[in-house]
Protein backbone atom coordinates (compact mmCIF):
# COMPACT_ATOMS: atom_id res chain seq x y z
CA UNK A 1 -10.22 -20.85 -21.80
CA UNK A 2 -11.28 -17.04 -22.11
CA UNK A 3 -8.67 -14.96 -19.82
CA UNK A 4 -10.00 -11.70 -18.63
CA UNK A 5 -8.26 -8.60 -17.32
CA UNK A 6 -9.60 -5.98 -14.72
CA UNK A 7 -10.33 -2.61 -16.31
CA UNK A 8 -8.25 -1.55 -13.66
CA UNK A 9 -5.17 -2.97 -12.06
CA UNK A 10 -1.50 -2.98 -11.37
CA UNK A 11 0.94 -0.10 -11.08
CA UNK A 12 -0.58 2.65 -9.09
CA UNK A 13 0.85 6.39 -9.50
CA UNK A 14 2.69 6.33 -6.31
CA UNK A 15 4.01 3.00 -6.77
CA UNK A 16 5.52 4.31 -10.16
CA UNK A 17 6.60 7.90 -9.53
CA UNK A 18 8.74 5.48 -6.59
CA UNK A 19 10.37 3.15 -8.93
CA UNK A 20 11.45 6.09 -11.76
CA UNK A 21 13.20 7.97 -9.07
CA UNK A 22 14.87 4.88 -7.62
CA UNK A 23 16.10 3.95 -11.12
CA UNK A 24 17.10 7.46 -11.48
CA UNK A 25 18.79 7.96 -8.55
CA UNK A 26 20.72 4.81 -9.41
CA UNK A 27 21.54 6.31 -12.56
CA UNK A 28 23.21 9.52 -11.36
CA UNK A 29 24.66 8.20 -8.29
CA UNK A 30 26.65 5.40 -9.58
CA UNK A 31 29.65 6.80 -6.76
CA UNK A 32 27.67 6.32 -3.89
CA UNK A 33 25.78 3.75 -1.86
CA UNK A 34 22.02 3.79 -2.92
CA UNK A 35 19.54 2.91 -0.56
CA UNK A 36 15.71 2.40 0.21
CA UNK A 37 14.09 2.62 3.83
CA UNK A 38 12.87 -0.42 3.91
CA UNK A 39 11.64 -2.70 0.96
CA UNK A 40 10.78 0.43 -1.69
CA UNK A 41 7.12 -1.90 -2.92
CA UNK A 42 6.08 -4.84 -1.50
CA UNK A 43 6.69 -6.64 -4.81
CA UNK A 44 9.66 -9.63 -4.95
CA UNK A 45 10.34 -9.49 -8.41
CA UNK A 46 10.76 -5.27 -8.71
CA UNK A 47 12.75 -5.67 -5.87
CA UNK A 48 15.04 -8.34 -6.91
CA UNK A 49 15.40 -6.23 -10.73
CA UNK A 50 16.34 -2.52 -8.52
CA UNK A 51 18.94 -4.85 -6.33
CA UNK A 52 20.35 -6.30 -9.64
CA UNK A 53 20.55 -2.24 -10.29
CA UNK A 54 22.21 -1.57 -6.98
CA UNK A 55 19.77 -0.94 -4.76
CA UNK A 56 20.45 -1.85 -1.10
CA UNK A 57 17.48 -2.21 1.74
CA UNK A 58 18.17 0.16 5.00
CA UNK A 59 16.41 -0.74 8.26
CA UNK A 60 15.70 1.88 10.34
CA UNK A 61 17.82 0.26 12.99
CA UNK A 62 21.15 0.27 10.57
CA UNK A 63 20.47 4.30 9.81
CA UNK A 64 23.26 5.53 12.58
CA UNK A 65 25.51 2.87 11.14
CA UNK A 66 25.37 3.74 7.44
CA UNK A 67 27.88 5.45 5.65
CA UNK A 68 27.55 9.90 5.48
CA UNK A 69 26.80 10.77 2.46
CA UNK A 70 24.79 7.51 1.23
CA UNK A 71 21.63 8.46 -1.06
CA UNK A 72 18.35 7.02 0.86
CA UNK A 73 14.77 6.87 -0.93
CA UNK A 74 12.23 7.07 1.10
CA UNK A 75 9.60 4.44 -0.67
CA UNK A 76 5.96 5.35 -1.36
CA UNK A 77 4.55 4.64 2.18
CA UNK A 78 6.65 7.57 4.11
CA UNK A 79 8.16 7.78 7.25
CA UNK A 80 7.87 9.36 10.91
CA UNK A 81 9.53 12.93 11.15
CA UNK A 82 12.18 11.31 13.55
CA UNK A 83 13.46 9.14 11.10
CA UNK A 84 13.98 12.43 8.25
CA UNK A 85 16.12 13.77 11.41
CA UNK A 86 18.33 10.96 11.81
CA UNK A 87 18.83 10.78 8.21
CA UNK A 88 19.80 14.03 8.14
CA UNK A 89 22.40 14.01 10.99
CA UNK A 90 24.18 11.54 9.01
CA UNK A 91 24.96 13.78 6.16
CA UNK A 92 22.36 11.64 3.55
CA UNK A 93 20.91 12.86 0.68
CA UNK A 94 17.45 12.18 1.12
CA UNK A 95 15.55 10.93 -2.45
CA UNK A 96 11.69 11.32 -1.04
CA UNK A 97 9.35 9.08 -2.73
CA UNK A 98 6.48 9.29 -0.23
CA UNK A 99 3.33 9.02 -2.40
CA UNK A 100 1.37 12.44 -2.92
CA UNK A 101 -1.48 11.49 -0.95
CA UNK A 102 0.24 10.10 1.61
CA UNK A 103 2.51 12.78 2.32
CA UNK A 104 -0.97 14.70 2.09
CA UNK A 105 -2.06 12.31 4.87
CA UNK A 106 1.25 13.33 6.96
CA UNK A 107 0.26 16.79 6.66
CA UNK A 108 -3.23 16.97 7.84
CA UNK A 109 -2.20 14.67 10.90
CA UNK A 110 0.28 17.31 11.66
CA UNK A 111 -1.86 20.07 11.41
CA UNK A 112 -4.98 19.21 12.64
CA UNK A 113 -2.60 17.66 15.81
CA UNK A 114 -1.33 21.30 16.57
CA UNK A 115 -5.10 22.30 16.40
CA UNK A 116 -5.77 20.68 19.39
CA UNK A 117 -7.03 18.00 17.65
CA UNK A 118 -6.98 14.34 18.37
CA UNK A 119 -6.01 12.04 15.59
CA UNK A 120 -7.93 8.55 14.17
CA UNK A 121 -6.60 6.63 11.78
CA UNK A 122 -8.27 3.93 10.08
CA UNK A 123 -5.63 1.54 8.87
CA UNK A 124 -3.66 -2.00 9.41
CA UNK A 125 -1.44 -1.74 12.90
CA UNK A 126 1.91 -2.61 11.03
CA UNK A 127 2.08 -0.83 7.59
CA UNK A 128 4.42 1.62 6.82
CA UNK A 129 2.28 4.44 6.18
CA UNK A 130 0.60 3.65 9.67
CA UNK A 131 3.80 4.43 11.41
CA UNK A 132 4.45 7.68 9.35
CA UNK A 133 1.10 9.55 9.77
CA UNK A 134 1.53 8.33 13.92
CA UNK A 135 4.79 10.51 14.08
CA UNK A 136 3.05 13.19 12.28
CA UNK A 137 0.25 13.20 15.00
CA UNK A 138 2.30 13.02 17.89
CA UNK A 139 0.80 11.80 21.47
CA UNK A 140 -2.57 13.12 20.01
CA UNK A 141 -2.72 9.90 17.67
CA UNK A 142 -5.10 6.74 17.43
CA UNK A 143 -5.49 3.83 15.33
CA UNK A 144 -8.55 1.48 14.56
CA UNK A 145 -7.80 -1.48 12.40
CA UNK A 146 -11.29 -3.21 12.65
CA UNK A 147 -14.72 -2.13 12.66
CA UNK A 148 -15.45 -4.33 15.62
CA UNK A 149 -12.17 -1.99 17.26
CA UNK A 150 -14.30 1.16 16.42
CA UNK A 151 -17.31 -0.61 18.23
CA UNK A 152 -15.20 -0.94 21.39
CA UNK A 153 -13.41 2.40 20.76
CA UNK A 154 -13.11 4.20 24.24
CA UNK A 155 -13.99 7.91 23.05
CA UNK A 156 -13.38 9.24 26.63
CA UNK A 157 -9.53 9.23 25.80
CA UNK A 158 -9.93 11.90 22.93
CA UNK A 159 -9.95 15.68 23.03
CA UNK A 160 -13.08 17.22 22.11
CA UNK A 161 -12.27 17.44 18.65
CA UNK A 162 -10.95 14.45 16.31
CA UNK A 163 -10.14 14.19 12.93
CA UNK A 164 -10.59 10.63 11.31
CA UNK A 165 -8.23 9.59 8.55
CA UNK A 166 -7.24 6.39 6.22
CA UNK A 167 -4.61 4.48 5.23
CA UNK A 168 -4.79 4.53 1.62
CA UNK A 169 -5.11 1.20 0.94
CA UNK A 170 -7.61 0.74 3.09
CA UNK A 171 -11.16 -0.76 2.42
CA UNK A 172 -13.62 1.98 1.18
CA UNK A 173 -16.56 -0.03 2.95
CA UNK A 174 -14.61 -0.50 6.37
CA UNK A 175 -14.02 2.84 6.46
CA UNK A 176 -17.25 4.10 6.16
CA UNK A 177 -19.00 1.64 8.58
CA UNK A 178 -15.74 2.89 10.95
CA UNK A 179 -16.99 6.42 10.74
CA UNK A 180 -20.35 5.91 11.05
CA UNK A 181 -19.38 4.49 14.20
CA UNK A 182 -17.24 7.04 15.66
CA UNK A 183 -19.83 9.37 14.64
CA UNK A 184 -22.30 8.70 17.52
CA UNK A 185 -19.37 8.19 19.81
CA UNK A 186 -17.56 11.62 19.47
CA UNK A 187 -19.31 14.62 18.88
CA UNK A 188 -16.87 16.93 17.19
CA UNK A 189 -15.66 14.34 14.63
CA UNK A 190 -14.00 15.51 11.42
CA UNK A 191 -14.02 13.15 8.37
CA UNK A 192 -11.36 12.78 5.71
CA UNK A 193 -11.42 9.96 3.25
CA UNK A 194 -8.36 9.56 2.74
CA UNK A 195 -8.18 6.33 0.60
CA UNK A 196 -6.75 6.89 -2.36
CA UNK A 197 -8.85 6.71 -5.87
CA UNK A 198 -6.69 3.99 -6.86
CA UNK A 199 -7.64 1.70 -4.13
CA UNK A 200 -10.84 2.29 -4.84
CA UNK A 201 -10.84 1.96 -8.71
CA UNK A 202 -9.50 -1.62 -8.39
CA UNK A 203 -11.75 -3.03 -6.30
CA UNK A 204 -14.64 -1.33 -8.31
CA UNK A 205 -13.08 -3.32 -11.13
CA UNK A 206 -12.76 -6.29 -9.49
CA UNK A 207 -16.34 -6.42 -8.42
CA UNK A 208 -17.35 -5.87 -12.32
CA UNK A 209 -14.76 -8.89 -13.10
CA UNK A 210 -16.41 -11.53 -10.69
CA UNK A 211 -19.38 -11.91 -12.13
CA UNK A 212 -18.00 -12.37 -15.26
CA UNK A 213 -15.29 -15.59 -14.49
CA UNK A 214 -15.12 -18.69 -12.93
CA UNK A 215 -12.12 -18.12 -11.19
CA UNK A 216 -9.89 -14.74 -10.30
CA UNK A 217 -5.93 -14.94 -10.02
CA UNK A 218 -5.02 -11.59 -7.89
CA UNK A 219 -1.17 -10.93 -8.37
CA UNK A 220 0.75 -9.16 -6.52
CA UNK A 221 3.23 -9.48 -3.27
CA UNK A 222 1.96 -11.51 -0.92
CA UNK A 223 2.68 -8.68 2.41
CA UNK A 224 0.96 -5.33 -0.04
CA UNK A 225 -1.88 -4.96 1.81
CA UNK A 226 -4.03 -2.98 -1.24
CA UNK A 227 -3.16 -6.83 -2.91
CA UNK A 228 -4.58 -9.06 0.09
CA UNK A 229 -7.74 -6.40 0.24
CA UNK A 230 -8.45 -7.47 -3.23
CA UNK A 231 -8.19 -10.99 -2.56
CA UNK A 232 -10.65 -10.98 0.46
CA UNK A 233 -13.12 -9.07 -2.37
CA UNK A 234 -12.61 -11.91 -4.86
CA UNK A 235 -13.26 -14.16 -2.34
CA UNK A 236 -16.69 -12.69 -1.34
CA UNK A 237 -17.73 -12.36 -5.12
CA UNK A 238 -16.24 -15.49 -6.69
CA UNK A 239 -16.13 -19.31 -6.25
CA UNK A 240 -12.73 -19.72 -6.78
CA UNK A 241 -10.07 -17.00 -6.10
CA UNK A 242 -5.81 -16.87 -4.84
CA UNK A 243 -3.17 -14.47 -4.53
CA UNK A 244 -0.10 -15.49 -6.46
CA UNK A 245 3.30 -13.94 -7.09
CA UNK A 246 4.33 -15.32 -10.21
CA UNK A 247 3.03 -17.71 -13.07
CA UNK A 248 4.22 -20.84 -11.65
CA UNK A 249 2.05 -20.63 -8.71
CA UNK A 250 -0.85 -20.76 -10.43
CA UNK A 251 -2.86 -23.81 -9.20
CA UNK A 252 -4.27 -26.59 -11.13
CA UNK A 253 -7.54 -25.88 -10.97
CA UNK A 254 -7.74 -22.43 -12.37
CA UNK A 255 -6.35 -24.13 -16.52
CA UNK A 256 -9.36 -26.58 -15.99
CA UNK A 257 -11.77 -23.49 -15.63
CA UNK A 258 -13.60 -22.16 -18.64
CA UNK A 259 -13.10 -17.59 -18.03
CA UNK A 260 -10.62 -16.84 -15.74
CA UNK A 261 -10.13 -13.54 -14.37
CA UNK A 262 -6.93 -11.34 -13.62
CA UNK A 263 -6.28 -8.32 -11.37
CA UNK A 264 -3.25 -6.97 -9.57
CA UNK A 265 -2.41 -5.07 -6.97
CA UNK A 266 -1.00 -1.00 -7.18
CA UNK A 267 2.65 -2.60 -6.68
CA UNK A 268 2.21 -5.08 -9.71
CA UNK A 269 4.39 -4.60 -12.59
CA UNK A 270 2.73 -5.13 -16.05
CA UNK A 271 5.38 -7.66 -17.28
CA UNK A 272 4.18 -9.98 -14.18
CA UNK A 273 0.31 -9.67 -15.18
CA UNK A 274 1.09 -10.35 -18.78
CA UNK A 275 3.30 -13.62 -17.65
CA UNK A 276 0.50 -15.02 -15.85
CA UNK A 277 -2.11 -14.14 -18.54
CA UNK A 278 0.41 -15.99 -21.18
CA UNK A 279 1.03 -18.87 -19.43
CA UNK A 280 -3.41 -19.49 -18.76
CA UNK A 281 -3.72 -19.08 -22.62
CA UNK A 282 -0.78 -21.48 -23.54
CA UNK A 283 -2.43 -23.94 -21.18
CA UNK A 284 -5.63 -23.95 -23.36
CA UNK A 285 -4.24 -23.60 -26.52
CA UNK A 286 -2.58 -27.48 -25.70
């Protein structure tokens, strides 16, 4: 068996500059609670390794319950405005880890929202970053998940100028048929592609891979939803293709093919991708 990587995959920049500062905050605040709102990555084993570390998971519910002075990281996706505020009355000392570009995201919603502007976001209903950018925009805000939503889109409940944004992790091609669509529906629409290069880099990668392999393994957590967009890709562009979490889920099938490939998701750690790469060469060195 020949075992092929993507040029591109795992750890994205955001993911990573979010797990250094939680394992730095850990580090210097060994005499105080340390939390993350919510699960910091939407990868099990990362998790499980920062909660060996000390790491405790806040809900947003539990925030006027925790204890004042409590450390809280606010993981890569971000959070509404509201939530910083409550955080804040509580005496916490706020670690943010909101990606760059998503934070960048935040800020254009909020300006372009005092502008007068309406807000569009392309992105999936319940993700994190969703619900940050929508506090950001206020009661100007609006969200499209689908391109057959943007088809049905009711532009006669937007001001006369929009601004259309992206979750960055969301698909490159859904977006653009999305915009092409509000296009001819609102007349003063302003576009920013917001997807971030990353996103966009893997699944250029991926789409090199599949023609190269008889099988891809994507891994990654199974709720990241940069991980499950590069699974519907493999899908498209490859006879055989699943989403696994760790080596032992690989299925049967994939040690009986002849090239299989790999690629991860941005919340991937390398020691996970390497696992699963071992364990498809030990198979067909037996």
């Amino acid at each position: 068996m020949k075992v092929i990587l993507a040029d591109v995959l795992g750890y994205c920049m955001g993911v990573r500059r979010a797990i250094d500062a939680a394992l730095k905050c850990l580090e210097t605040n060994k005499d105080f609670l340390v939390y993350s709102l919510g699960p910091l990555i939407h990868n099990n084993t990362t998790l499980s390794y920062l909660a060996e570390k000390g790491l405790n998971i806040l809900t947003e519910d539990e925030i006027p319950h925790i204890e004042e002075n409590s450390v809280v990281i606010i993981r890569a996706h971000g959070v509404p405005p509201a939530i910083l505020e409550q955080l804040e009355k509580r005496k916490c000392t706020v670690i943010n880890a909101t990606c760059p570009r998503v934070l960048a995201s935040q800020k254009n919603a909020e300006k372009f929202a005092k502008e007068g502007f309406s807000i569009i976001l392309a992105g999936d209903k319940n993700h994190g970053e969703v619900s940050g950018i929508a506090g950001y925009a206020g009661n100007a805000f609006s969200l499209i998940q689908t391109i057959s939503e943007a088809e049905e889109f009711d532009a006669s409940t937007i001001r006369e100028n929009a601004l259309l944004l992206s979750q960055t992790t969301f698909s490159p091609d859904e977006f653009e048929k999305i915009a092409k669509i509000l296009q001819k529906k609102i007349k003063n629409l302003k576009i920013l592609n917001t997807i971030c290069p990353a996103t966009v880099e893997r699944q250029n990668a991926l789409l090199k891979l599949c023609p190269n392999v008889d099988g891809v393994i994507v891994a990654g957590g199974k709720n990241s939803a940069n991980t499950k967009r590069l699974l519907l890709s493999a899908k498209e562009h490859c006879p055989n293709a699943v989403l696994i979490e760790s080596p032992e889920e690989i299925p049967e099938q994939f040690f009986k093919l002849q090239r299989v490939g790999i690629t991860a998701g941005a919340s991937t750690p390398d020691s996970i991708i390497l696992s699963v790469k071992k364990k498809l060469e030990e198979s067909s060195s037996c």
